[in-house]
Protein backbone atom coordinates (compact mmCIF):
# COMPACT_ATOMS: atom_id res chain seq x y z
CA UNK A 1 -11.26 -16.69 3.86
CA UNK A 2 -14.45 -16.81 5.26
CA UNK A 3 -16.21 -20.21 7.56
CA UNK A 4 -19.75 -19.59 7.89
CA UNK A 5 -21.08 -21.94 10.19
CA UNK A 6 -24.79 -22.69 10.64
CA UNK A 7 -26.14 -24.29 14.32
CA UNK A 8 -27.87 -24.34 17.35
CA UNK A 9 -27.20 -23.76 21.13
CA UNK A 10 -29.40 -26.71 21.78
CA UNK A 11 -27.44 -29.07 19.12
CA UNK A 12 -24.60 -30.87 20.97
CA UNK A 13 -22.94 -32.01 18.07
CA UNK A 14 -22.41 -28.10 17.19
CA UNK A 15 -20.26 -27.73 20.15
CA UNK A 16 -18.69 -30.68 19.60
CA UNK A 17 -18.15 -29.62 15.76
CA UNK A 18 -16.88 -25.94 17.15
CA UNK A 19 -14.16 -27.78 19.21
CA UNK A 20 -13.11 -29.86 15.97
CA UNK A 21 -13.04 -26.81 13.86
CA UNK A 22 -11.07 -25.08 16.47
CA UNK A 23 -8.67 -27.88 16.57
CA UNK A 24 -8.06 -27.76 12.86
CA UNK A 25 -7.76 -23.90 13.27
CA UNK A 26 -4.64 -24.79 15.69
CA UNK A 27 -2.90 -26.18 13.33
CA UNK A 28 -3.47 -24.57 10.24
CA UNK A 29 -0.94 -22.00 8.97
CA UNK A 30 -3.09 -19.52 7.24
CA UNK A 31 -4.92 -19.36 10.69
CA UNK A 32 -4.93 -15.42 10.79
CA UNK A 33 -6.72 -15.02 7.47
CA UNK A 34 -9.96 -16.63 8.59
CA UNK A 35 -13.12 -15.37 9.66
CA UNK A 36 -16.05 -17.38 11.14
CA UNK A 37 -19.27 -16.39 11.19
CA UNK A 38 -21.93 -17.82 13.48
CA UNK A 39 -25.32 -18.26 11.76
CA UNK A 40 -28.50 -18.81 13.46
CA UNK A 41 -30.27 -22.52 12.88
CA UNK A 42 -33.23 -23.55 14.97
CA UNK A 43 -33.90 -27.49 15.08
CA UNK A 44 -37.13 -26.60 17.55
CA UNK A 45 -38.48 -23.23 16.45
CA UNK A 46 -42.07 -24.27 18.60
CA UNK A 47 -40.09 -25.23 21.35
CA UNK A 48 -42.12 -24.44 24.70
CA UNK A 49 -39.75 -23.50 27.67
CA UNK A 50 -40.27 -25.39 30.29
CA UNK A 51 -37.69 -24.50 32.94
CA UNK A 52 -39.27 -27.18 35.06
CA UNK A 53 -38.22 -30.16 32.68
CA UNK A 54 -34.59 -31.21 31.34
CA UNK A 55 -33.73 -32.22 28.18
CA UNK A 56 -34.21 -36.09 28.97
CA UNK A 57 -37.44 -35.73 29.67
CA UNK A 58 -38.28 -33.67 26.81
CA UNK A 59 -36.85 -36.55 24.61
CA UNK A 60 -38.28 -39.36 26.23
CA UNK A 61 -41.83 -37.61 25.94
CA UNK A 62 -41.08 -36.53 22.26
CA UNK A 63 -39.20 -39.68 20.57
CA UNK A 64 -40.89 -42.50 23.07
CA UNK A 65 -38.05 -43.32 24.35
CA UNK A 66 -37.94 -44.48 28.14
CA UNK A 67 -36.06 -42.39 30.21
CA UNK A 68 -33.41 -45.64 30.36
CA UNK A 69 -33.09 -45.59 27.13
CA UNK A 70 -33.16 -41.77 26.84
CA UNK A 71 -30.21 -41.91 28.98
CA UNK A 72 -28.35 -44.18 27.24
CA UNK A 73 -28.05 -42.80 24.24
CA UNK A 74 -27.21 -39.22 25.42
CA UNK A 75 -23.84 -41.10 27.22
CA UNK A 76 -23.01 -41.35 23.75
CA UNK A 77 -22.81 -38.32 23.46
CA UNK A 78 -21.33 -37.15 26.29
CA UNK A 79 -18.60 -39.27 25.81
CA UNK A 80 -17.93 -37.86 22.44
CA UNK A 81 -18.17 -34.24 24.15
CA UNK A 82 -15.52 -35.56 26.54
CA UNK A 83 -13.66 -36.82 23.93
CA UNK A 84 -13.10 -32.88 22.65
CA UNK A 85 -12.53 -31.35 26.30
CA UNK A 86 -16.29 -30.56 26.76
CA UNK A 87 -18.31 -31.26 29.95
CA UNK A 88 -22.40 -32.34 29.23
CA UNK A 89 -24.38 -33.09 32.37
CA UNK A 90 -27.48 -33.36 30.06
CA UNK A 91 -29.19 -34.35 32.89
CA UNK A 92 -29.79 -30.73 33.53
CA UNK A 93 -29.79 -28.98 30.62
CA UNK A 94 -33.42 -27.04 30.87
CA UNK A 95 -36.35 -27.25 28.10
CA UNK A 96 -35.67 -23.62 26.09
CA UNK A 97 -36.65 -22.15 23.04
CA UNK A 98 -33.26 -20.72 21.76
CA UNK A 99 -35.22 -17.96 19.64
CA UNK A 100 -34.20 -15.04 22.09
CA UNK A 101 -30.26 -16.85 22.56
CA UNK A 102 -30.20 -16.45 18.61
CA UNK A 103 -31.44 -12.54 18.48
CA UNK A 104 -28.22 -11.62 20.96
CA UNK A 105 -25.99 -13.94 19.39
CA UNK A 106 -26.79 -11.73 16.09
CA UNK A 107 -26.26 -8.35 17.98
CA UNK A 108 -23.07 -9.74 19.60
CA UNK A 109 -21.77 -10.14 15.65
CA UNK A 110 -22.49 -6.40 15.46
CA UNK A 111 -19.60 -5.66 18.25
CA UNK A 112 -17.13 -8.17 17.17
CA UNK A 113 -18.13 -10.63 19.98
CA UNK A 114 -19.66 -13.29 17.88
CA UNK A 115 -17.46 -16.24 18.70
CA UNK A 116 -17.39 -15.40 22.49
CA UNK A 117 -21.04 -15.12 22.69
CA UNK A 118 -21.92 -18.74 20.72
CA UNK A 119 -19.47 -20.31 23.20
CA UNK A 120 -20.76 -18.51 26.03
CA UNK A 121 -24.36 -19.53 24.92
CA UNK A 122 -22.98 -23.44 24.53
CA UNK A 123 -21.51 -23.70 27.87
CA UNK A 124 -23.96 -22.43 29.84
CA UNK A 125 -26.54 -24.31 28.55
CA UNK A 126 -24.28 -28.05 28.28
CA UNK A 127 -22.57 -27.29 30.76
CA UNK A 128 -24.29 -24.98 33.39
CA UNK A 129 -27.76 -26.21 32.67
CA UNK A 130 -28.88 -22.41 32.73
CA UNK A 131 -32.27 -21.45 31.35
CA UNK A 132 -31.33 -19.80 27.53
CA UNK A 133 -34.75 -18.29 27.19
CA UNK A 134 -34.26 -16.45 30.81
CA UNK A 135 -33.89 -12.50 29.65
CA UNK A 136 -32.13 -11.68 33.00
CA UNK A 137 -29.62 -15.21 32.36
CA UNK A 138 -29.16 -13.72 28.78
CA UNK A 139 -28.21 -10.11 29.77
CA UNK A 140 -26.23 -11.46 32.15
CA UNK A 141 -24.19 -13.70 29.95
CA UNK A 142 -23.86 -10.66 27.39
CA UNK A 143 -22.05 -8.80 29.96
CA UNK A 144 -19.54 -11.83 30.62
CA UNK A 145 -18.18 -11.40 27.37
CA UNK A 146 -18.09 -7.61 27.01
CA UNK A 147 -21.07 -6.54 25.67
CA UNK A 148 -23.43 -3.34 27.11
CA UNK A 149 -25.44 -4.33 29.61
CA UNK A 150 -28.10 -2.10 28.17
CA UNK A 151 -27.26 -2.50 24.90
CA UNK A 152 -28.43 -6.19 26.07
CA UNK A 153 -31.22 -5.74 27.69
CA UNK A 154 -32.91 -3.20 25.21
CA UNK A 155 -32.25 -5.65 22.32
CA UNK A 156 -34.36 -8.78 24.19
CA UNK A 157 -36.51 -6.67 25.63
CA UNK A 158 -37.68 -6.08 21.87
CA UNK A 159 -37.85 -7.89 18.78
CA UNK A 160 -34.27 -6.94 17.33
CA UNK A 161 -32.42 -8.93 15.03
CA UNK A 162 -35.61 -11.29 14.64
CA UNK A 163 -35.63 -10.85 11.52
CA UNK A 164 -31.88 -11.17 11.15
CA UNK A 165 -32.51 -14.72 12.63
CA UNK A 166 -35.12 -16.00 10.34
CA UNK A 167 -32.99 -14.48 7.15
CA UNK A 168 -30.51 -17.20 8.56
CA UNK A 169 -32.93 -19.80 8.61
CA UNK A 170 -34.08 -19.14 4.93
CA UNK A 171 -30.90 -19.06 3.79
CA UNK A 172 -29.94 -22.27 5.69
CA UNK A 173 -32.98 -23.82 3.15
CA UNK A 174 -31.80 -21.82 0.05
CA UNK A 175 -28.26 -24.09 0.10
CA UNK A 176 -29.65 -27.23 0.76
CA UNK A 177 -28.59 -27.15 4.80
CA UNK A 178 -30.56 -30.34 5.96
CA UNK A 179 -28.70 -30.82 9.66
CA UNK A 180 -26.45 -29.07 11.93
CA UNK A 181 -23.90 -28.23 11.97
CA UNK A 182 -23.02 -26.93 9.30
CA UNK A 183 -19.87 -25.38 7.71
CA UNK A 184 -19.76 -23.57 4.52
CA UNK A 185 -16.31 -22.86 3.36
CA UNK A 186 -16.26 -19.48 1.37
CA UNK A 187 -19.38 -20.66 0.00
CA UNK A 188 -17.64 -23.45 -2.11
CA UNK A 189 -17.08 -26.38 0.63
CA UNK A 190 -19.68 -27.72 2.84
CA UNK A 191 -19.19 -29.93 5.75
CA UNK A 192 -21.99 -31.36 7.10
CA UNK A 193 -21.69 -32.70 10.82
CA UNK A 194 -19.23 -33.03 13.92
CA UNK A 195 -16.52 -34.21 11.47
CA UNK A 196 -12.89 -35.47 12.45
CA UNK A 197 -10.32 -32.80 12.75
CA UNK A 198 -8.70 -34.05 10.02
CA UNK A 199 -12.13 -33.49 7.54
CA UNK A 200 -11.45 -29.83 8.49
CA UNK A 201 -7.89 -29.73 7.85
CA UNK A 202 -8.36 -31.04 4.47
CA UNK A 203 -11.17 -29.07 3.83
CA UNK A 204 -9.12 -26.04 5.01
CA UNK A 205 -6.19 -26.43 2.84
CA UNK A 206 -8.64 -27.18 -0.24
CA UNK A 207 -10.61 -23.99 0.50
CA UNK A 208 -7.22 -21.98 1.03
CA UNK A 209 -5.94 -23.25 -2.02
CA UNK A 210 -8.76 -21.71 -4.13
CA UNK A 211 -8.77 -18.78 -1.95
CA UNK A 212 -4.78 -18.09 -2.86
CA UNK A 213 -6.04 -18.64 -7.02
CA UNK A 214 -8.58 -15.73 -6.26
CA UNK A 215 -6.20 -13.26 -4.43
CA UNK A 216 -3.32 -13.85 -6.48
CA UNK A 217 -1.02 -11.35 -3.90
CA UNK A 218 -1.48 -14.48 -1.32
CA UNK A 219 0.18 -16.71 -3.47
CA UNK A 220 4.04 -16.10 -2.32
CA UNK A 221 2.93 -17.08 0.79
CA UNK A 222 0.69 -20.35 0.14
CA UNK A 223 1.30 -24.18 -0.20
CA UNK A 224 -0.38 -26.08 -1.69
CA UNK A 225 -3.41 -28.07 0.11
CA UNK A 226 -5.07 -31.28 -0.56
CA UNK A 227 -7.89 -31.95 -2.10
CA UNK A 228 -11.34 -32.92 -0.47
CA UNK A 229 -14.75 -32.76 -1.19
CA UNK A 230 -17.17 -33.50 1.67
CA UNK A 231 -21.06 -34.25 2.09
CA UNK A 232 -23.56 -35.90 3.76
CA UNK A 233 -25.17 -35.33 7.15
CA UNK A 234 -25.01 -34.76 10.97
C-alpha cells in the first residue's frame, strides 16, 4: 500500500503531520506493507534567500504582523511541535527558497533514502536553523544520510530533477491539493493537514481494507478496518 505525501521543508505543520503519520505507522499491524513517498510542494516558489533574515521577520514583513504578534502565533506552533517530540526555535530558522532542498530530496528517492533525507531536510532547518538553499549545507546533509558526496554535489550543481520537482507540483494541482500537507492514501484517501493520530489510523485501516479486496492473497492475513472518509484543509 502506497502513502504519497505532498509538503514542504519550510511547512511546520508537515513535520508535525510526518510525526503523526509515524505514530499511526507504530501501531498499525500491516506496518511492513507500506511505502511512503515524499512529494515535492512549494508554498513560496519566489522565495528570495535571505540568510541574513529569520523566518519571523519574513512574516512580520509579509502578513503585517508585528514582530509581537509574529511571535505569538508561531508559540502556537511550537507548542504543537513539542507536543509530537519536535524542537522549533523559529526564531532562527533562515529565509530559503527550498527549490534546490526539493531537487536532492528527489535524487535521494532514486537511492532508497527518501524518508531519511525529508527528515534530515526538516530538522535542520526547524531545528538547526541551517540555510536549505546553502549547496555546501545541502551536500553536506546528503552525506549524513548515506548518499555520494559527489553524486550530491553534481546533482545541485546542475538543474537535475527540476523538472521532477515541478511534475510534483502539477500534479499536486491535478488532484485538487489546496494545502500541505498532504496525504494521499493509494490514491483513494486524502488527508488534508497535521491530523490526530487517530485520523491516520482510521484512515489506515480503511485504505488497508480496500487494499486486501484488490490483492485478494492478503486477505488470510487482514482484519477488518474502520471506515473513514476525511477532507478539508491544513
Amino acid at each position: 500500500m502506497k502513502i504519497e505525501i505532498w509538503s514542504d521543508i519550510m511547512c511546520p505543520f508537515c513535520y508535525i503531520g510526518k510525526r503523526r503519520l509515524e505514530s499511526a505507522l507504530e501501531s498499525f499491524e500491516y506496518k511492513d506493507h507500506v511505502k511512503i513517498e515524499w512529494k515535492s510542494f512549494l508554498l513560496n516558489p519566489d522565495m528570495k534567500t535571505d540568510p541574513e533574515k529569520s523566518t519571523l521577520e519574513y512574516l512580520s514583513e509579509t502578513k503585517g504582523w508585528s514582530l509581537e504578534q509574529t511571535q505569538q502565533i508561531t508559540n502556537q506552533v511550537v507548542e504543537m511541535a513539542e507536543g509530537e517530540g519536535l524542537t522549533y526555535k523559529m526564531e532562527n530558522t533562515v529565509v530559503a527558497n527550498a527549490k534546490n532542498a526539493h531537487r536532492l530530496l528527489q535524487l535521494s528517492k532514486t537511492v532508497e533514502k527518501g524518508d531519511a533525507m525529508k527528515e534530515r531536510l526538516l530538522r535542520a532547518y526547524f531545528t538547526e536553523g541551517k540555510n536549505i538553499d546553502d549547496l555546501s549545507t545541502l551536500i553536506s546533509l546528503a552525506e549524513e544520510v548515506g548518499i555520494d558526496k559527489e553524486r550530491a554535489q553534481a546533482c545541485l550543481e546542475s538543474n537535475e530533477f527540476a523538472a521532477k520537482v515541478e511534475q510534483d507540483i502539477s500534479e499536486s494541482r491535478q488532484i485538487g491539493v489546496r494545502g500541505v500537507p498532504f496525504f494521499v492514501l493509494d490514491r483513494k484517501f486524502g488527508i488534508s493537514g497535521a491530523q490526530p493520530v487517530e485520523v491516520f489510523q482510521d484512515t489506515l485501516n480503511k485504505a488497508w481494507e480496500d487494499y486486501v479486496k484488490e490483492n485478494p492473497i492478503l486477505q488470510m492475513n487482514s482484519s477488518e478496518g474502520s471506515s473513514c472518509d476525511i477532507e478539508g484543509n491544513c
